[in-house]
C-alpha atoms as a PDB file:
ATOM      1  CA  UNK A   1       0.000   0.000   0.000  1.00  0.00           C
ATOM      2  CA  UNK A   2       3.057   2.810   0.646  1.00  0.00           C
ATOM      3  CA  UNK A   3       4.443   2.088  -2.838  1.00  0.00           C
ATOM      4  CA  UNK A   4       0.978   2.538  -4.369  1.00  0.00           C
ATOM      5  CA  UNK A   5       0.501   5.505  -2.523  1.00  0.00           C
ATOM      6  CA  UNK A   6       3.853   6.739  -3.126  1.00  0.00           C
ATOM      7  CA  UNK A   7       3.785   8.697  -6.310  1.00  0.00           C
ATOM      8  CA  UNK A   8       0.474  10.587  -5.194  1.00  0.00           C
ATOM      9  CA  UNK A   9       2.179  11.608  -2.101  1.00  0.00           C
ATOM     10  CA  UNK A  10       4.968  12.931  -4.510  1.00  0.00           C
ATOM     11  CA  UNK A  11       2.249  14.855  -6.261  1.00  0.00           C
ATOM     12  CA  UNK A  12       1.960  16.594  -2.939  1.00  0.00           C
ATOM     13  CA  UNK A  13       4.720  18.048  -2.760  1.00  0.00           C
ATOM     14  CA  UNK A  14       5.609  19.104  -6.022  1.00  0.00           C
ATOM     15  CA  UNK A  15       2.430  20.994  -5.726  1.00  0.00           C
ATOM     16  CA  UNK A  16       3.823  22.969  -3.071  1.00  0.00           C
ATOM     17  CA  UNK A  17       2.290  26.609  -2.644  1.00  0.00           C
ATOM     18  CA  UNK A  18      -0.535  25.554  -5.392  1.00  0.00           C
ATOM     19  CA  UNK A  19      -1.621  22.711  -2.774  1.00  0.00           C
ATOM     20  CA  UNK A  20      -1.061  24.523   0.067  1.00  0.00           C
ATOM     21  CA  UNK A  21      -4.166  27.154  -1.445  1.00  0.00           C
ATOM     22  CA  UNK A  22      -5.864  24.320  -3.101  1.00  0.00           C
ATOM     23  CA  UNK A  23      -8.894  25.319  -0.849  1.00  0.00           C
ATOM     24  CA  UNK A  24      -9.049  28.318  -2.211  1.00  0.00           C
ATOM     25  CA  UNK A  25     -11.115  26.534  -5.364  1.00  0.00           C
ATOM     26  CA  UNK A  26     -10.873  27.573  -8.793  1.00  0.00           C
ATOM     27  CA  UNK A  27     -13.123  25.728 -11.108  1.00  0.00           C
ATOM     28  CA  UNK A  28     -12.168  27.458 -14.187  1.00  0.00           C
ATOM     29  CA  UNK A  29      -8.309  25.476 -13.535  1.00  0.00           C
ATOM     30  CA  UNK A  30      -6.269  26.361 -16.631  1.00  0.00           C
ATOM     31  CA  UNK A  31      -8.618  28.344 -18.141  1.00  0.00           C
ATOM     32  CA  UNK A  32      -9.589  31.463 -15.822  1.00  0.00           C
ATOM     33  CA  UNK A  33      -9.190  34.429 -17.060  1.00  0.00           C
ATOM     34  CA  UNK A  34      -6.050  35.613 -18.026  1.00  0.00           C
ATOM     35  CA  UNK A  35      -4.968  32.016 -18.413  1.00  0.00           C
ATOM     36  CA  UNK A  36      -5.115  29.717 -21.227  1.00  0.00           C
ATOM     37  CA  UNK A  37      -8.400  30.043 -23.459  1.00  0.00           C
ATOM     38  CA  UNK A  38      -7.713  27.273 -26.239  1.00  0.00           C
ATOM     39  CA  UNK A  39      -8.715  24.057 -25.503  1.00  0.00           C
ATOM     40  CA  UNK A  40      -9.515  21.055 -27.893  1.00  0.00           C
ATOM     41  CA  UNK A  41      -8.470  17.980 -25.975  1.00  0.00           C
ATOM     42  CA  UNK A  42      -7.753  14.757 -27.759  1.00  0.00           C
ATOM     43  CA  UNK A  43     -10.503  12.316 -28.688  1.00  0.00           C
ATOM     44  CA  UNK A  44      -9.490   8.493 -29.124  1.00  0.00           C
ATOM     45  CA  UNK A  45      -7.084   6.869 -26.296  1.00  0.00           C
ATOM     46  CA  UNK A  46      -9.449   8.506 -23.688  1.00  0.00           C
ATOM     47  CA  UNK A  47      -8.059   6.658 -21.089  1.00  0.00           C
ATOM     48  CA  UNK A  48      -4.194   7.349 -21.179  1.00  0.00           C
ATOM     49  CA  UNK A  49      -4.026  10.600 -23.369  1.00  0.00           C
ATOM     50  CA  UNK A  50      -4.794  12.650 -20.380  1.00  0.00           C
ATOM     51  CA  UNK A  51      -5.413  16.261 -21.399  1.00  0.00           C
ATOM     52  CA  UNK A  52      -2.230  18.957 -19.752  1.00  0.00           C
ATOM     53  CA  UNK A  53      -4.942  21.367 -18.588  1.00  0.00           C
ATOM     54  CA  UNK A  54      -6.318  21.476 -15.413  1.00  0.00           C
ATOM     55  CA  UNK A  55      -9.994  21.757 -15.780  1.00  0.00           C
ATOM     56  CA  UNK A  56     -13.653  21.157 -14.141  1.00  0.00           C
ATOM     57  CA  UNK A  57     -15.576  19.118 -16.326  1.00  0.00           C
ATOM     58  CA  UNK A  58     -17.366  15.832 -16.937  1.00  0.00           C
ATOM     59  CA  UNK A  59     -16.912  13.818 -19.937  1.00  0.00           C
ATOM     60  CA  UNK A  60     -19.209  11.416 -21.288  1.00  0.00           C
ATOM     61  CA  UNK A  61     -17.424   8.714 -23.763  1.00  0.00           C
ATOM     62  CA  UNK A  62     -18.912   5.859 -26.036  1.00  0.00           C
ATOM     63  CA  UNK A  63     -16.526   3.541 -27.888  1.00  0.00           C
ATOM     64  CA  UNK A  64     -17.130   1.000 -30.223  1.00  0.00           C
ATOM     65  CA  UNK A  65     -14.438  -1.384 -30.796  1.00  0.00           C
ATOM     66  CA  UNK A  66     -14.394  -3.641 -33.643  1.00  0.00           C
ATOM     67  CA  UNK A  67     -11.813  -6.955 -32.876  1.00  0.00           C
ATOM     68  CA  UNK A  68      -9.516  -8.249 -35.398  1.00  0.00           C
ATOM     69  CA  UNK A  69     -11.122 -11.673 -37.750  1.00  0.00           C
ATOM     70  CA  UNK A  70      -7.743 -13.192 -36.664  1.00  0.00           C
ATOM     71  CA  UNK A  71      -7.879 -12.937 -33.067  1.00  0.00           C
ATOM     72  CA  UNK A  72      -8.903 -15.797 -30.557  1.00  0.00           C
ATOM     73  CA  UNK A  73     -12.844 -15.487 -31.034  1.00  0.00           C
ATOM     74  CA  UNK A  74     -12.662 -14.016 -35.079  1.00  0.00           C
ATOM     75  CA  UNK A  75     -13.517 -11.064 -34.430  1.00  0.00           C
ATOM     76  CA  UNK A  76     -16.173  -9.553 -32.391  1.00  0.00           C
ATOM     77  CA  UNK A  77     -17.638  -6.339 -30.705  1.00  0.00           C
ATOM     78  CA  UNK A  78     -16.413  -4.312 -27.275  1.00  0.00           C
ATOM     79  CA  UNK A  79     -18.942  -1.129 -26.786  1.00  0.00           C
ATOM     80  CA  UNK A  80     -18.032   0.835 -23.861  1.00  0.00           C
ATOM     81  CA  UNK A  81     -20.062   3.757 -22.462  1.00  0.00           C
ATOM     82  CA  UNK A  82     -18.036   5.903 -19.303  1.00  0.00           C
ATOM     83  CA  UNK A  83     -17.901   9.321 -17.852  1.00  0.00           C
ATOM     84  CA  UNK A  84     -14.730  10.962 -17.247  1.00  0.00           C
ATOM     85  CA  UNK A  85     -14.480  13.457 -14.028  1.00  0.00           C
ATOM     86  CA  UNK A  86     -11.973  15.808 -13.783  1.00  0.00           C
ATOM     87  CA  UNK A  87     -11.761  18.307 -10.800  1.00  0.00           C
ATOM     88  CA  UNK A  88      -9.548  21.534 -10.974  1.00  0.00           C
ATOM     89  CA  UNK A  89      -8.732  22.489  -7.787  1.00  0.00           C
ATOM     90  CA  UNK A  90      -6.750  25.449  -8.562  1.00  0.00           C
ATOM     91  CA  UNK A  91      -4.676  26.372 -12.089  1.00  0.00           C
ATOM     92  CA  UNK A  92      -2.156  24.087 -11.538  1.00  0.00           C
ATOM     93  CA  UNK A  93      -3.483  21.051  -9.351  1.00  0.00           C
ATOM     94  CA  UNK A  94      -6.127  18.891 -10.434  1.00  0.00           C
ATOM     95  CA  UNK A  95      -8.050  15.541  -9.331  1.00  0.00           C
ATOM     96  CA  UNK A  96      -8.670  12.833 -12.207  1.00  0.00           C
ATOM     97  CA  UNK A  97     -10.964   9.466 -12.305  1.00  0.00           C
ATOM     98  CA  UNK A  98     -10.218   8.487 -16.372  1.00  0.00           C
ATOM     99  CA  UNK A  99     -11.360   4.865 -15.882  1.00  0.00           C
ATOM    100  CA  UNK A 100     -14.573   3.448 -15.238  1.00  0.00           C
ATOM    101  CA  UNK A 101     -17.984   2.461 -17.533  1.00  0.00           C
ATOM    102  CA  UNK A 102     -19.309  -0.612 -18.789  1.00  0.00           C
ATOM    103  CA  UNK A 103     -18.709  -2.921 -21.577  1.00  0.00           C
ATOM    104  CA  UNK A 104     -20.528  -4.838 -23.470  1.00  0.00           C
ATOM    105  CA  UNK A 105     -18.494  -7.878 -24.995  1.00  0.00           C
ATOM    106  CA  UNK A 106     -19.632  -9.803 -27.789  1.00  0.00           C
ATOM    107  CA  UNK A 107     -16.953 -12.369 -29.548  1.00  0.00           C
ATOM    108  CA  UNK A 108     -18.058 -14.539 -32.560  1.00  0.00           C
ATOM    109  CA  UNK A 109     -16.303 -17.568 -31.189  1.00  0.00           C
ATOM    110  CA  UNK A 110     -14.616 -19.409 -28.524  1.00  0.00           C
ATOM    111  CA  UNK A 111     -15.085 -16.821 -26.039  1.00  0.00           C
ATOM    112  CA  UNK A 112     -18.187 -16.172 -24.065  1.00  0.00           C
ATOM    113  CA  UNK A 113     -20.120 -13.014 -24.371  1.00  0.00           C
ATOM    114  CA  UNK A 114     -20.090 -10.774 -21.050  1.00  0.00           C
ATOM    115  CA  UNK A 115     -21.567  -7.134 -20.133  1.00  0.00           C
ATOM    116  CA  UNK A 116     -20.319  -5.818 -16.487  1.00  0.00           C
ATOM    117  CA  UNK A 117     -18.572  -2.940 -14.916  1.00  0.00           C
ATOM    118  CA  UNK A 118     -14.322  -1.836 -14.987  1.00  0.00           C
ATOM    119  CA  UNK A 119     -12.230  -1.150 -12.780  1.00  0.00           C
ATOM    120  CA  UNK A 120     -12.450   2.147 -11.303  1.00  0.00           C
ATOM    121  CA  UNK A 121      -9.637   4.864 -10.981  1.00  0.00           C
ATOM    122  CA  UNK A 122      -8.748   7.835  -9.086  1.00  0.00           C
ATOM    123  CA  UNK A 123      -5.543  10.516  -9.165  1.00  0.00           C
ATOM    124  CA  UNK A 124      -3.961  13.656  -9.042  1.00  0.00           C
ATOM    125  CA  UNK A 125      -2.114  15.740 -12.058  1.00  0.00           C
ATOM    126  CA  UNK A 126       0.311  18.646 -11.449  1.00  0.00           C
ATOM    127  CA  UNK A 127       1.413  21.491 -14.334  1.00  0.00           C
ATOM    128  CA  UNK A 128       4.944  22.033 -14.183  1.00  0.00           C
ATOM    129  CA  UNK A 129       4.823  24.481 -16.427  1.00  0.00           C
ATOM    130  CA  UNK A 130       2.129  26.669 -17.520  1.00  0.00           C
ATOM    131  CA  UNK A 131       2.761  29.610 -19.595  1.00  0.00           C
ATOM    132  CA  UNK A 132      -0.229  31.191 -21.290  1.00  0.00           C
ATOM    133  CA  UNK A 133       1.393  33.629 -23.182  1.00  0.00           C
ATOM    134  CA  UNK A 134       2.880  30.905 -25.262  1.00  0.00           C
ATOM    135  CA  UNK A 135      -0.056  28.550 -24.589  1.00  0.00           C
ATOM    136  CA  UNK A 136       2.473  26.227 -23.721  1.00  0.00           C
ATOM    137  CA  UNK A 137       1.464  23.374 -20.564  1.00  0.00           C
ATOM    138  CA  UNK A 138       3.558  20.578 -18.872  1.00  0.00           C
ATOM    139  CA  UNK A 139       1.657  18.372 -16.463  1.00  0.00           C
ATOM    140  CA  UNK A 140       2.695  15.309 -14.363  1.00  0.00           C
ATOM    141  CA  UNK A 141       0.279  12.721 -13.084  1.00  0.00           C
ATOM    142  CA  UNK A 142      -0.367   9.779 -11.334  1.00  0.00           C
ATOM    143  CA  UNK A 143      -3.540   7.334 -11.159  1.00  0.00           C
ATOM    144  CA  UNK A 144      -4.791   4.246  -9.064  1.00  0.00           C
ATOM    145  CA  UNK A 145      -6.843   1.520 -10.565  1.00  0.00           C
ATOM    146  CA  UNK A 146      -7.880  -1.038  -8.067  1.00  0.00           C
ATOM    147  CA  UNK A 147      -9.639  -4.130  -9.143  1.00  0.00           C
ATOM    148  CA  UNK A 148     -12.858  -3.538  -8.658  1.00  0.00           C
ATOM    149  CA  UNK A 149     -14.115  -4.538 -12.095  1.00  0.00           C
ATOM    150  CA  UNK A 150     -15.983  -7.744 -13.362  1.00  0.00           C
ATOM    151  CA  UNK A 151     -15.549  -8.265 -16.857  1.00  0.00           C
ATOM    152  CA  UNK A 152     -14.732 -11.530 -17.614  1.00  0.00           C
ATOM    153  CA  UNK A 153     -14.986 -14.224 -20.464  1.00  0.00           C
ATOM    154  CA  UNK A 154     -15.787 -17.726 -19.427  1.00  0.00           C
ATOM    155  CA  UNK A 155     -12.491 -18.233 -16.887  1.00  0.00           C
ATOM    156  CA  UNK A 156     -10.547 -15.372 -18.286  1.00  0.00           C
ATOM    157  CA  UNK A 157     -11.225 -12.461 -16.237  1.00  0.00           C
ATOM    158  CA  UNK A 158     -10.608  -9.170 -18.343  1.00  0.00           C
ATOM    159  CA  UNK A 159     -11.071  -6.757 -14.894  1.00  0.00           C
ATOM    160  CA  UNK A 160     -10.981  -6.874 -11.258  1.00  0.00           C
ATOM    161  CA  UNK A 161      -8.170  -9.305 -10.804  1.00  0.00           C
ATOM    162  CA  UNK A 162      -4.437  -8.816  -9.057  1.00  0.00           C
ATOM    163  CA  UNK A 163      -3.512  -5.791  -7.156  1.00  0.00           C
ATOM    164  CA  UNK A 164      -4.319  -3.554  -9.911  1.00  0.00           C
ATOM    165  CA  UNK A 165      -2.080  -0.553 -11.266  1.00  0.00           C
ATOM    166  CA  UNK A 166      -1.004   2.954 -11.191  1.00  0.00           C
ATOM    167  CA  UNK A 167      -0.442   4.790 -14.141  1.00  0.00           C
ATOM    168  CA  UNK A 168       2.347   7.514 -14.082  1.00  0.00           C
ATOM    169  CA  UNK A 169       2.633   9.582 -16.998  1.00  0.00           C
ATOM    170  CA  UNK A 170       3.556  13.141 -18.604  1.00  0.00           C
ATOM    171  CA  UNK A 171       1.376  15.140 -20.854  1.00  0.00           C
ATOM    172  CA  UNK A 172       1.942  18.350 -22.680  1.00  0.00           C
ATOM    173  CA  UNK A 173       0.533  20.999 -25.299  1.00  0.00           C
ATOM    174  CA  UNK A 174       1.828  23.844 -27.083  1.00  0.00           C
ATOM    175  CA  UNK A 175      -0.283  26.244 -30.409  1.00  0.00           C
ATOM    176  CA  UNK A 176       0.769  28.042 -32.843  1.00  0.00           C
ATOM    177  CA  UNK A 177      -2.000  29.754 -33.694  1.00  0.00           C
ATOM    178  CA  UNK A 178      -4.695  27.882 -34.862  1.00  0.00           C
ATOM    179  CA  UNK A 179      -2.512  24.469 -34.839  1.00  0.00           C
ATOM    180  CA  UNK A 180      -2.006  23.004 -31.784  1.00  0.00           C
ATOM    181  CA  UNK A 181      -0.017  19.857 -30.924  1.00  0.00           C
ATOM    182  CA  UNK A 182      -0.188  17.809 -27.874  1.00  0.00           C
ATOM    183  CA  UNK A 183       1.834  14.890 -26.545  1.00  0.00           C
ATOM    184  CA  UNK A 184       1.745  12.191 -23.875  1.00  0.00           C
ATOM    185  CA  UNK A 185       3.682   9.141 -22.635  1.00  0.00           C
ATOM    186  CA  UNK A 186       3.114   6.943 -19.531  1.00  0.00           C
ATOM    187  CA  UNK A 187       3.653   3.278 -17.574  1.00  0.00           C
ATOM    188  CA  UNK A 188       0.388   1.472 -16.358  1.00  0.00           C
ATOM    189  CA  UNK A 189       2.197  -0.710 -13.555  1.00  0.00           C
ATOM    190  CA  UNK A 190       0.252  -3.825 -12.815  1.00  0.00           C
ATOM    191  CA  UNK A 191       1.034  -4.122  -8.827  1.00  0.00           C
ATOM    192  CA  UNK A 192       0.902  -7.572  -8.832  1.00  0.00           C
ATOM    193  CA  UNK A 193       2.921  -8.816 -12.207  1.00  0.00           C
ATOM    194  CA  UNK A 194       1.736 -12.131 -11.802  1.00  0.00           C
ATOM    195  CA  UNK A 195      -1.949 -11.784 -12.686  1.00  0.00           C
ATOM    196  CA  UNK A 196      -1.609  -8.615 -15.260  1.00  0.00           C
ATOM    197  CA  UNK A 197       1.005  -6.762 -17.672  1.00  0.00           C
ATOM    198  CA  UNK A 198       2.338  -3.407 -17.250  1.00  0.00           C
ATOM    199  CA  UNK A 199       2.678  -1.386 -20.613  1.00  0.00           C
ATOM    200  CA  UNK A 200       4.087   1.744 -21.621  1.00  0.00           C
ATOM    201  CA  UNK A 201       1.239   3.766 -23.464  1.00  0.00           C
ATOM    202  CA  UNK A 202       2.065   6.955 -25.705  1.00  0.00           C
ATOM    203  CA  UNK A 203       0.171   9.140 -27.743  1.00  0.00           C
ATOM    204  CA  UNK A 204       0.706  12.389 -30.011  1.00  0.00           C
ATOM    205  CA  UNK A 205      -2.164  14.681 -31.153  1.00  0.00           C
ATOM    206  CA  UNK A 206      -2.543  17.710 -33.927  1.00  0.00           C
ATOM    207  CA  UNK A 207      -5.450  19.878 -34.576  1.00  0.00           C
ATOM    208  CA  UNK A 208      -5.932  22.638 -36.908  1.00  0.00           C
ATOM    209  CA  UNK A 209      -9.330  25.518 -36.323  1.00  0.00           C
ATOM    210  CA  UNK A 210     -10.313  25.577 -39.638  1.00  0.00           C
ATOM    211  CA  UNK A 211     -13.710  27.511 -38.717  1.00  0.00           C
ATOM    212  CA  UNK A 212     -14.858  29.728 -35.513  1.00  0.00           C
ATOM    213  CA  UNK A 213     -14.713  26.573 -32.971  1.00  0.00           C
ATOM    214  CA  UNK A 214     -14.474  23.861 -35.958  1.00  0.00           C
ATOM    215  CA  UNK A 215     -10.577  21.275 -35.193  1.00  0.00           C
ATOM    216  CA  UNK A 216     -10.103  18.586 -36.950  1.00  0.00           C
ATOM    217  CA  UNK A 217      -7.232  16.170 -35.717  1.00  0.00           C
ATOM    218  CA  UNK A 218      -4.979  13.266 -36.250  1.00  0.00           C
ATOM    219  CA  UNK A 219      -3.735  11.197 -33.790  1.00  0.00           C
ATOM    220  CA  UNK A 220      -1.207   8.298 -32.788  1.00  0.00           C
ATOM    221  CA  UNK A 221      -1.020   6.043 -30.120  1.00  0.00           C
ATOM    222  CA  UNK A 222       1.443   3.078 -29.343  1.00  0.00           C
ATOM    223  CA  UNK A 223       1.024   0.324 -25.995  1.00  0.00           C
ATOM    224  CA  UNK A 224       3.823  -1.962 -25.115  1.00  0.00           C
ATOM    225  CA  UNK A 225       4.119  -4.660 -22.926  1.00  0.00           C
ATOM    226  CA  UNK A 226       6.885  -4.380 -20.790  1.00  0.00           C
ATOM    227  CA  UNK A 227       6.554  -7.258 -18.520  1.00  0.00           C
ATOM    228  CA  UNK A 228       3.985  -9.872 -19.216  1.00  0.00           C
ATOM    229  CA  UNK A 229       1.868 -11.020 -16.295  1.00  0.00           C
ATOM    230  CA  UNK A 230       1.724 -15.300 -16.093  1.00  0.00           C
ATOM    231  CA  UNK A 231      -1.974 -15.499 -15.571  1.00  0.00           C
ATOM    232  CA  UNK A 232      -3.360 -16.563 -19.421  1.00  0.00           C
ATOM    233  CA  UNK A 233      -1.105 -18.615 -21.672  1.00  0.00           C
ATOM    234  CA  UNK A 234      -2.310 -15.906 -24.219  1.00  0.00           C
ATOM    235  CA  UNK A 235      -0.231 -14.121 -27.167  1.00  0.00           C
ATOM    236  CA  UNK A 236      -2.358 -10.985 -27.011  1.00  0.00           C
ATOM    237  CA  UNK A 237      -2.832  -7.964 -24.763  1.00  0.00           C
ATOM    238  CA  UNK A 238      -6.255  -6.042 -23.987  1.00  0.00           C
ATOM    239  CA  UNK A 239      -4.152  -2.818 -25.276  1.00  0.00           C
ATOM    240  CA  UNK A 240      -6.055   0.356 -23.291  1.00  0.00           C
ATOM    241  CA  UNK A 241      -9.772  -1.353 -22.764  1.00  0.00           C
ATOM    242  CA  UNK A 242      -9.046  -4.667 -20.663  1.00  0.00           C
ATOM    243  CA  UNK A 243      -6.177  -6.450 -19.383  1.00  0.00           C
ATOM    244  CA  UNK A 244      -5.664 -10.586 -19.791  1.00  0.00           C
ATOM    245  CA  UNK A 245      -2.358 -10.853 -17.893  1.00  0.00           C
ATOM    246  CA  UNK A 246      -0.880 -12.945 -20.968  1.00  0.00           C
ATOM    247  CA  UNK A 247       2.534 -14.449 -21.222  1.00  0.00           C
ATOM    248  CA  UNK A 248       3.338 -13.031 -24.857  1.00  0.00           C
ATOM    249  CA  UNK A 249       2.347 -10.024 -26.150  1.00  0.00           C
ATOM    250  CA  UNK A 250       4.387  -7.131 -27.900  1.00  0.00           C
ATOM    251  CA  UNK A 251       3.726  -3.927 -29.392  1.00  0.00           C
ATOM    252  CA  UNK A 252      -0.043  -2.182 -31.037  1.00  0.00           C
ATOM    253  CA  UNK A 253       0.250   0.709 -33.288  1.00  0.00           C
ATOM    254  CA  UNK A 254      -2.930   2.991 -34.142  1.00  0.00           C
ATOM    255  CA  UNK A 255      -3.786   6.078 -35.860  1.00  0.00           C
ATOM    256  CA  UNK A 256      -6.965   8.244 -35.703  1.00  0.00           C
ATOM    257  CA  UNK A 257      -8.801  11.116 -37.971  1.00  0.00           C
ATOM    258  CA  UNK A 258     -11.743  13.309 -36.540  1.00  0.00           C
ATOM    259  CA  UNK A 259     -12.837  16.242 -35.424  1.00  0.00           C
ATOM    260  CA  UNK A 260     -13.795  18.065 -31.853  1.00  0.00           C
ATOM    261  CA  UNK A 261     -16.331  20.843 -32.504  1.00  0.00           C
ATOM    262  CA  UNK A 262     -16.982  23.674 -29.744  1.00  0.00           C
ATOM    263  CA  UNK A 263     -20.832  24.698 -29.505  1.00  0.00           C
ATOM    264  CA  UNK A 264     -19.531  27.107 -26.703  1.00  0.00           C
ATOM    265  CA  UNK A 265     -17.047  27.682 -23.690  1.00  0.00           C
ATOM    266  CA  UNK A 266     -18.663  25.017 -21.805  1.00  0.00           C
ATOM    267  CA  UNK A 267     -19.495  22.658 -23.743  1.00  0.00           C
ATOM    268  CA  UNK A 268     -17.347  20.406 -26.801  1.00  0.00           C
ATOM    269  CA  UNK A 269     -18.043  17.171 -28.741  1.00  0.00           C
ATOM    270  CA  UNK A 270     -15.257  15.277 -30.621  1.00  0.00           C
ATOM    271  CA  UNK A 271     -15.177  11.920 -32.700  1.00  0.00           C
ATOM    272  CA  UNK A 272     -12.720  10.022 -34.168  1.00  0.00           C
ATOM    273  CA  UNK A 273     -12.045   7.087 -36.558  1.00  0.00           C
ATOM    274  CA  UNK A 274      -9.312   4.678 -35.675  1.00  0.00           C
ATOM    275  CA  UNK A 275      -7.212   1.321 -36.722  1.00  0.00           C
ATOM    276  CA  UNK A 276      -4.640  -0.293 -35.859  1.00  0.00           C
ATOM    277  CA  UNK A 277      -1.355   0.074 -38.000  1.00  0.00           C
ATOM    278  CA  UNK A 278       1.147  -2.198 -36.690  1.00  0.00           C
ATOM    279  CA  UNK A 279       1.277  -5.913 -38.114  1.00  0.00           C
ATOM    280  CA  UNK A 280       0.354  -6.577 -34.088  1.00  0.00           C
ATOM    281  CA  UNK A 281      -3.380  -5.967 -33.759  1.00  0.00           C
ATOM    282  CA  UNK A 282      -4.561  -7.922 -30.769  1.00  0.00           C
ATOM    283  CA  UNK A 283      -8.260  -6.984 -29.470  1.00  0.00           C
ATOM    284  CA  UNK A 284      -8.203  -3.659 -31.724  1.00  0.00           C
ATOM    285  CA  UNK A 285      -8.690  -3.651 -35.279  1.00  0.00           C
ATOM    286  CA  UNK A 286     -10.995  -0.549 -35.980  1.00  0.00           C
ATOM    287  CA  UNK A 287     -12.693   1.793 -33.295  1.00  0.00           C
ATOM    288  CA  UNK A 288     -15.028   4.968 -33.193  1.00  0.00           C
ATOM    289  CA  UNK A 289     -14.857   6.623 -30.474  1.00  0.00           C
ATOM    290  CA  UNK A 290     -17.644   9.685 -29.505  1.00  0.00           C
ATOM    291  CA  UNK A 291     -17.199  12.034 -26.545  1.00  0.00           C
ATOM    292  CA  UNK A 292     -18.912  15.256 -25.205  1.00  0.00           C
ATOM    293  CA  UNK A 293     -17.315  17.383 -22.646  1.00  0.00           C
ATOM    294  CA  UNK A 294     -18.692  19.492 -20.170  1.00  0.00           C
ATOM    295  CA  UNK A 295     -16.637  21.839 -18.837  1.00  0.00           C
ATOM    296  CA  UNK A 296     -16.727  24.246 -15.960  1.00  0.00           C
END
């Protein structure tokens, strides 16, 4: 329990004076005034591209997840409906919950169908740097996931098993303009390397106003194992949705094309297309991903 805790308690104290006022709320985060104004977060990876801006808001996601005709079950359907929460406590410290929902999986083979909750999660993200007048942001982070999930397949449990993990990453943004680019990289640490694998998880976005509140955007992301858990004698991960604990597994490549679209200050939708394009595929072969977000 101290190493989980650990890197939260770190969190702390890099907040310093920002934590030390961080009951002094402000909602706005980021984006009060006189801060930073732009803001088109990125739209597929919602769970590990974690925005750089500190904000108030609540983000409703649906993803539909199309898996690969040469994986274990041929192919098959994930649809996942969450809510993000984010909580900006002041401009530079913010609380996080990324993870949770529920997923409906459907396989065409081999593998028993299953709807049920995932895992939960719950952190704390610190901006480093934050320098409006370049619209440039730097923000550290750190989340718990504890196994409180129950997604399973037959005896293959997808959620809920092991000691869970803590995700530690780095995220960052910088426009030009109307372009902006953003950029994130991470380690989800299964606690207990036995029943899951811990993967590194990176992701690059770029987004372009090409009418009053109108962004479309390209994006990359990448997942790779770094140490294999023992539970399934499987040759496939569960990339950013689910986690099988598999002895083999290796590296998943994906790009994405779509659009976020601001109706006002408070209030955003994006949607994206994605596939996978690595040779390495496991559950994700094509995935749409829709999001609103309501913001503070």
């Amino acid at each position: 329990m101290r190493t989980t805790l650990l890197p939260l308690l770190t969190l702390a104290v890099l907040a310093g004076s920002s934590a030390a006022n961080a009951f002094d709320f402000n909602w706005e985060g980021a984006h009060a005034a006189g801060l930073h104004q732009r803001y088109v977060p990125a739209v597929s990876n919602p769970l590990f591209n974690e925005t750089p801006y500190i904000t108030t808001e609540v983000r409703p996601v649906y993803l539909h997840n199309k898996i690969p005709s040469d994986f274990l079950s041929r192919g098959g359907i994930l649809n996942v409906v969450a809510a993000e929460i984010r909580v900006a406590l002041n401009d530079r410290l913010g609380i996080i919950a990324s993870k949770d929902g529920y997923v409906d999986a459907n396989f065409k083979s081999a593998l028993r169908d299953d709807s049920a909750f995932v895992n939960l999660s719950l952190g704390l993200k610190y901006a480093l740097l934050s320098d409006p007048a370049t619209d440039s942001i730097l923000t550290i982070g750190a989340e718990y996931e504890p196994p409180t999930g129950n997604l399973r397949t037959g005896n293959i449990h997808m959620q809920g098993r092991g000691g869970g993990f803590m995700n530690l990453f780095a995220t960052g943004a910088r426009a030009f303009g109307k372009l902006g680019l953003q950029g994130s990289a991470g380690v989800n640490l299964a606690l207990d390397g036995d029943n899951d694998s811990s993967m590194l998880h990176y992701s690059a976005h770029v987004d372009y106003e090409v009418l009053p509140g109108f962004y479309p955007l390209l994006e990359f992301n990448g997942f790779t194992t770094i140490d294999e858990g023992t539970r399934t004698p499987l040759d496939f991960e569960g990339v950013d949705l689910v986690n099988f604990g598999s002895t083999e597994s290796g590296t998943v490549l994906s790009a994405a094309a779509g659009f976020r679209y601001h109706f006002n200050r408070h209030l955003q939708m994006g949607a994206a297309y994605e596939r996978a394009v690595s040779g390495r595929k496991d559950i994700l072969d094509e995935r749409y991903t829709v999001d609103l977000v309501i913001r503070y």
